[in-house]
C-alpha atoms as a PDB file:
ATOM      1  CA  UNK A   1      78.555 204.539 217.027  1.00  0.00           C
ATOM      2  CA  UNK A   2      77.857 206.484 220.129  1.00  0.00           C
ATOM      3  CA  UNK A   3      75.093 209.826 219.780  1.00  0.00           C
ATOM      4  CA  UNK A   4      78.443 211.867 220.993  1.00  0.00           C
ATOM      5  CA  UNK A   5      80.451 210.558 217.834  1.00  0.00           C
ATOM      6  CA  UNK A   6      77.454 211.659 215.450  1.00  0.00           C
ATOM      7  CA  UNK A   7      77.362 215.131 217.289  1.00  0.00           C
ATOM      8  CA  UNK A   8      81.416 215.632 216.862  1.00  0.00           C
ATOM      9  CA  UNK A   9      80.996 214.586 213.114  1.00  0.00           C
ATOM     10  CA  UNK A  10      78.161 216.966 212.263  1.00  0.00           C
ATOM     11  CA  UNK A  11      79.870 219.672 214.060  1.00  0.00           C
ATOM     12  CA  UNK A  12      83.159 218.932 211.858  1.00  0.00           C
ATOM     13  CA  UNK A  13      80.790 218.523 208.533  1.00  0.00           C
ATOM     14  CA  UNK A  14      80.482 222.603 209.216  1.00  0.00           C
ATOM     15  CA  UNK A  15      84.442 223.290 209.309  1.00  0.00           C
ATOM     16  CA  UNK A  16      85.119 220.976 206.219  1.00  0.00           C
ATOM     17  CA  UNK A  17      83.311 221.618 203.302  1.00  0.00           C
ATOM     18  CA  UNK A  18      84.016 221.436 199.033  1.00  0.00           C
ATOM     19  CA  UNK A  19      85.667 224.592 199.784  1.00  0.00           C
ATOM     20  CA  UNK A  20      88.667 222.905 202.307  1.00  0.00           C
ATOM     21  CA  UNK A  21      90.490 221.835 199.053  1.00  0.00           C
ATOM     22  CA  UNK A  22      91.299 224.786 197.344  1.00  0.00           C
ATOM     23  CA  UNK A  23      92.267 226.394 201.013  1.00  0.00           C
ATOM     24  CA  UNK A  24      94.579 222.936 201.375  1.00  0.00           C
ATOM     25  CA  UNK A  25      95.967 223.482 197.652  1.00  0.00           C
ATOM     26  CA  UNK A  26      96.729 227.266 198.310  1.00  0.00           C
ATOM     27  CA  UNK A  27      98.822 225.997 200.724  1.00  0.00           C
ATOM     28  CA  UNK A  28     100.637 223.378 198.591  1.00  0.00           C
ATOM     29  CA  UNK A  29     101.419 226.294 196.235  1.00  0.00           C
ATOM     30  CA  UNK A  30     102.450 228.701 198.362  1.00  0.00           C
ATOM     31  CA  UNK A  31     104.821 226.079 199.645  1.00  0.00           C
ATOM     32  CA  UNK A  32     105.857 224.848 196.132  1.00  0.00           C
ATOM     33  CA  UNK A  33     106.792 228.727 194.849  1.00  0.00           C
ATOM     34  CA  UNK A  34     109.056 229.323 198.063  1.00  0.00           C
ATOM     35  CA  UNK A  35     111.040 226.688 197.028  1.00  0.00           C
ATOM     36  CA  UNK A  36     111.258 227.042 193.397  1.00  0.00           C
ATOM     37  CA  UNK A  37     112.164 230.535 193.916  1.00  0.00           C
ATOM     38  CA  UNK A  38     114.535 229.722 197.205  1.00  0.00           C
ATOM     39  CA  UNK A  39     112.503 231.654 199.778  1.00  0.00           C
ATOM     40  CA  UNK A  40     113.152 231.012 203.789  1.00  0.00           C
ATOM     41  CA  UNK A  41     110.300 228.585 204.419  1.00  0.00           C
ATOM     42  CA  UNK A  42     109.006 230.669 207.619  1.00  0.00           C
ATOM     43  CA  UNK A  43     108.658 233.871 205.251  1.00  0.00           C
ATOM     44  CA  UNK A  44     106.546 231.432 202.920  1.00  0.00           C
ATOM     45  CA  UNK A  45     104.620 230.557 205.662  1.00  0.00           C
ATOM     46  CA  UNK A  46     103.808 233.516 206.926  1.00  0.00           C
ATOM     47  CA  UNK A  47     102.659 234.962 203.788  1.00  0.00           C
ATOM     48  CA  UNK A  48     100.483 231.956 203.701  1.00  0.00           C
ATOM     49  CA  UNK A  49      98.761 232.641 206.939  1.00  0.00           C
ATOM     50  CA  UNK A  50      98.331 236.294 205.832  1.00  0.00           C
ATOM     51  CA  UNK A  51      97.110 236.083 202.515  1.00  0.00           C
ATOM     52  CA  UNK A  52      94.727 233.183 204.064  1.00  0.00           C
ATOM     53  CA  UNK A  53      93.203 235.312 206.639  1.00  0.00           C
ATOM     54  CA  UNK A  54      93.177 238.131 204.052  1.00  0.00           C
ATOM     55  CA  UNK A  55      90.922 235.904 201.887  1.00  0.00           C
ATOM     56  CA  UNK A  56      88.441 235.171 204.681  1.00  0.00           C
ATOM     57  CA  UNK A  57      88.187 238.783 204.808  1.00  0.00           C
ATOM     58  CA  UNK A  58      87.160 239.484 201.589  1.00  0.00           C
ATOM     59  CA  UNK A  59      84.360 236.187 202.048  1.00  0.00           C
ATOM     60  CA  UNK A  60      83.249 238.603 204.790  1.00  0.00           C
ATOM     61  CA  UNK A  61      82.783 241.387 201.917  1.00  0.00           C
ATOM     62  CA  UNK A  62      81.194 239.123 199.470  1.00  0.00           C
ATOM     63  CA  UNK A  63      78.542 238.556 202.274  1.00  0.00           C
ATOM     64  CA  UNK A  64      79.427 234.670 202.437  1.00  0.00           C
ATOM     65  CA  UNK A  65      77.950 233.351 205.662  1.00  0.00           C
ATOM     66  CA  UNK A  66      80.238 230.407 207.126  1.00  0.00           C
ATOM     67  CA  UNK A  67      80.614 229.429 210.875  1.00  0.00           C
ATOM     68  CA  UNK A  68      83.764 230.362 212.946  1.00  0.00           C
ATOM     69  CA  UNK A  69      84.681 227.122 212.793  1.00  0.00           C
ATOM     70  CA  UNK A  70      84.736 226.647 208.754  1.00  0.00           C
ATOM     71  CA  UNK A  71      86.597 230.173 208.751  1.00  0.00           C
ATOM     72  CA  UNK A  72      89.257 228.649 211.158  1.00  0.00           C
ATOM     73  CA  UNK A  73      89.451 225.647 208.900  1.00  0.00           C
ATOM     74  CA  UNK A  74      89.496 227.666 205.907  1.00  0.00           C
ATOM     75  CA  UNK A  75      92.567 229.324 207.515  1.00  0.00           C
ATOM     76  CA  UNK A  76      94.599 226.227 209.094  1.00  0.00           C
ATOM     77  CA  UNK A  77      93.774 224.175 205.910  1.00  0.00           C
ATOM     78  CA  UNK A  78      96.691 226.350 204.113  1.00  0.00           C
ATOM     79  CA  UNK A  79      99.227 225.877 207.447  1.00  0.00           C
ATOM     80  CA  UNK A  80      98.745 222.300 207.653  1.00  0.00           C
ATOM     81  CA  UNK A  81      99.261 222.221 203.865  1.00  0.00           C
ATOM     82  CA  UNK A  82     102.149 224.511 203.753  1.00  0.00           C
ATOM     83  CA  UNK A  83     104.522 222.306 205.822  1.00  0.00           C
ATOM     84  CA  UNK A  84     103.633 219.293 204.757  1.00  0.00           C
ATOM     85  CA  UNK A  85     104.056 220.018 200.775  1.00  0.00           C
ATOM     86  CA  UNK A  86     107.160 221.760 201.677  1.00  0.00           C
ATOM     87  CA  UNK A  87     108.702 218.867 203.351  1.00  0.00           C
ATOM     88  CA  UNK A  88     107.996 216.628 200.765  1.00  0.00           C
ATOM     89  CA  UNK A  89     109.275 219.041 198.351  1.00  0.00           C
ATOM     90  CA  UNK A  90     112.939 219.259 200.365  1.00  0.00           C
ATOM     91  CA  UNK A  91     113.331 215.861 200.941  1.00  0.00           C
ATOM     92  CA  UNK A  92     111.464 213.793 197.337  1.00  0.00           C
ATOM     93  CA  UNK A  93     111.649 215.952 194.852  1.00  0.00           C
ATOM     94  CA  UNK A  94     115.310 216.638 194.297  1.00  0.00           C
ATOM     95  CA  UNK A  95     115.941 218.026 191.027  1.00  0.00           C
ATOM     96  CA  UNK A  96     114.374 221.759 190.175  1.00  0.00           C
ATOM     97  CA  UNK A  97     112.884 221.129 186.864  1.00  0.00           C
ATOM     98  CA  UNK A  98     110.443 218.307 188.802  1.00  0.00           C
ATOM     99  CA  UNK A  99     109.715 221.026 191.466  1.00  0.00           C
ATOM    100  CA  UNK A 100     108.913 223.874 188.588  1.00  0.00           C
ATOM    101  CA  UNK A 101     106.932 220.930 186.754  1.00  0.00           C
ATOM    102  CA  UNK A 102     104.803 220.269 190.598  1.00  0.00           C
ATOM    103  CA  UNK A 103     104.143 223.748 190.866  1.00  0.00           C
ATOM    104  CA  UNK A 104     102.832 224.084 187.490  1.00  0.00           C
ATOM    105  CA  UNK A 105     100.652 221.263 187.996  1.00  0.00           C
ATOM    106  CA  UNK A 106      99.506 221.779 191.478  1.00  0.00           C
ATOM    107  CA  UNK A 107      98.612 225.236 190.183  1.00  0.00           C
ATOM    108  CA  UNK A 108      96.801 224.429 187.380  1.00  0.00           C
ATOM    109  CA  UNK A 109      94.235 221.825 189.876  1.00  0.00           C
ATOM    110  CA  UNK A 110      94.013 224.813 192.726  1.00  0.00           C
ATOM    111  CA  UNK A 111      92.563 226.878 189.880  1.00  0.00           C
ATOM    112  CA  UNK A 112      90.855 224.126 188.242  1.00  0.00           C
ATOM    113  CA  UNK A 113      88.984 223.872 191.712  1.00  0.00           C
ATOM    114  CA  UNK A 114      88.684 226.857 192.235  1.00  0.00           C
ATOM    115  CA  UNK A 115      87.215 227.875 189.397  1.00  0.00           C
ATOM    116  CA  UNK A 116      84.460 225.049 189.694  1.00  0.00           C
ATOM    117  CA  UNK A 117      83.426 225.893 193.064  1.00  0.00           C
ATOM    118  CA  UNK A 118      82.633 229.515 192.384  1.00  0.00           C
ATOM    119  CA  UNK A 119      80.754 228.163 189.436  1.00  0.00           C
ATOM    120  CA  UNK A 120      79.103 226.564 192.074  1.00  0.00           C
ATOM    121  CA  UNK A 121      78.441 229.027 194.177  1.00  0.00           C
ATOM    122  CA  UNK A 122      77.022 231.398 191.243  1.00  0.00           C
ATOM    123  CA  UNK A 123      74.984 228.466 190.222  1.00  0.00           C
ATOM    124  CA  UNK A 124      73.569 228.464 194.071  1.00  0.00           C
ATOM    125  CA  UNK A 125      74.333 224.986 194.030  1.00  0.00           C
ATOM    126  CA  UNK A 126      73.478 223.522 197.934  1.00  0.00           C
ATOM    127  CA  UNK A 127      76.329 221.869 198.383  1.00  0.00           C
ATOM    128  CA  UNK A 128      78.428 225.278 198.238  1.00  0.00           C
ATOM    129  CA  UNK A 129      76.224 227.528 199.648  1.00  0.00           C
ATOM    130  CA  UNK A 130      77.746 226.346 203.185  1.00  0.00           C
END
């Protein structure tokens, strides 16, 4: 491994951290309710990129320190999510009942994880301190 890989993958270890999945999850969600309730994808999507970039405003206001580079991540996490959940939605999951039943369950994990890493956070633990 050459000293430039190293560099590039301690530079990335400050865009990804414990808090990347419950940015990519918000995006599976937000992809999984405009289909259950038959929005135009590109509205969905757009809310997603708004309310994302809304949230990393209001980590600004809870005085949560992270890079530029973790709040990009934090923000394209949700728009690579988005279309890929979506997709697989349209074209797997066929019948609406399985699509209500994903977005319950999807749902149910992005608050499961996001509960536990503000516990984290409160608890100061390192590893979510950023």
């Amino acid at each position: 491994m050459k000293r430039s890989d190293i560099v590039r993958f301690l530079k990335m270890r400050h865009s990804i951290d414990y808090w990347s999945i419950p940015h990519f999850l918000f995006g599976a969600v937000t992809a999984l309710l405009t289909v259950v309730i038959a929005v135009p994808a590109v509205f969905g999507f757009i809310a997603t990129l708004i309310l994302a970039i809304i949230w990393e405003f209001f980590e600004v206001q809870e005085r949560i320190k992270e890079n530029i580079r973790n709040k990009t991540a934090d923000v394209l996490f949700p728009l690579v999510a988005f279309p890929a959940t979506y997709l697989f939605v349209q074209y797997v999951v066929i019948e609406h009942e399985r699509r209500v039943g994903l977005l319950v369950t999807v749902t149910i994990f992005f608050l499961y994880t996001n509960f536990m890493a503000w516990r984290a956070r409160l608890d100061h633990d390192r590893d979510f301190m950023n």
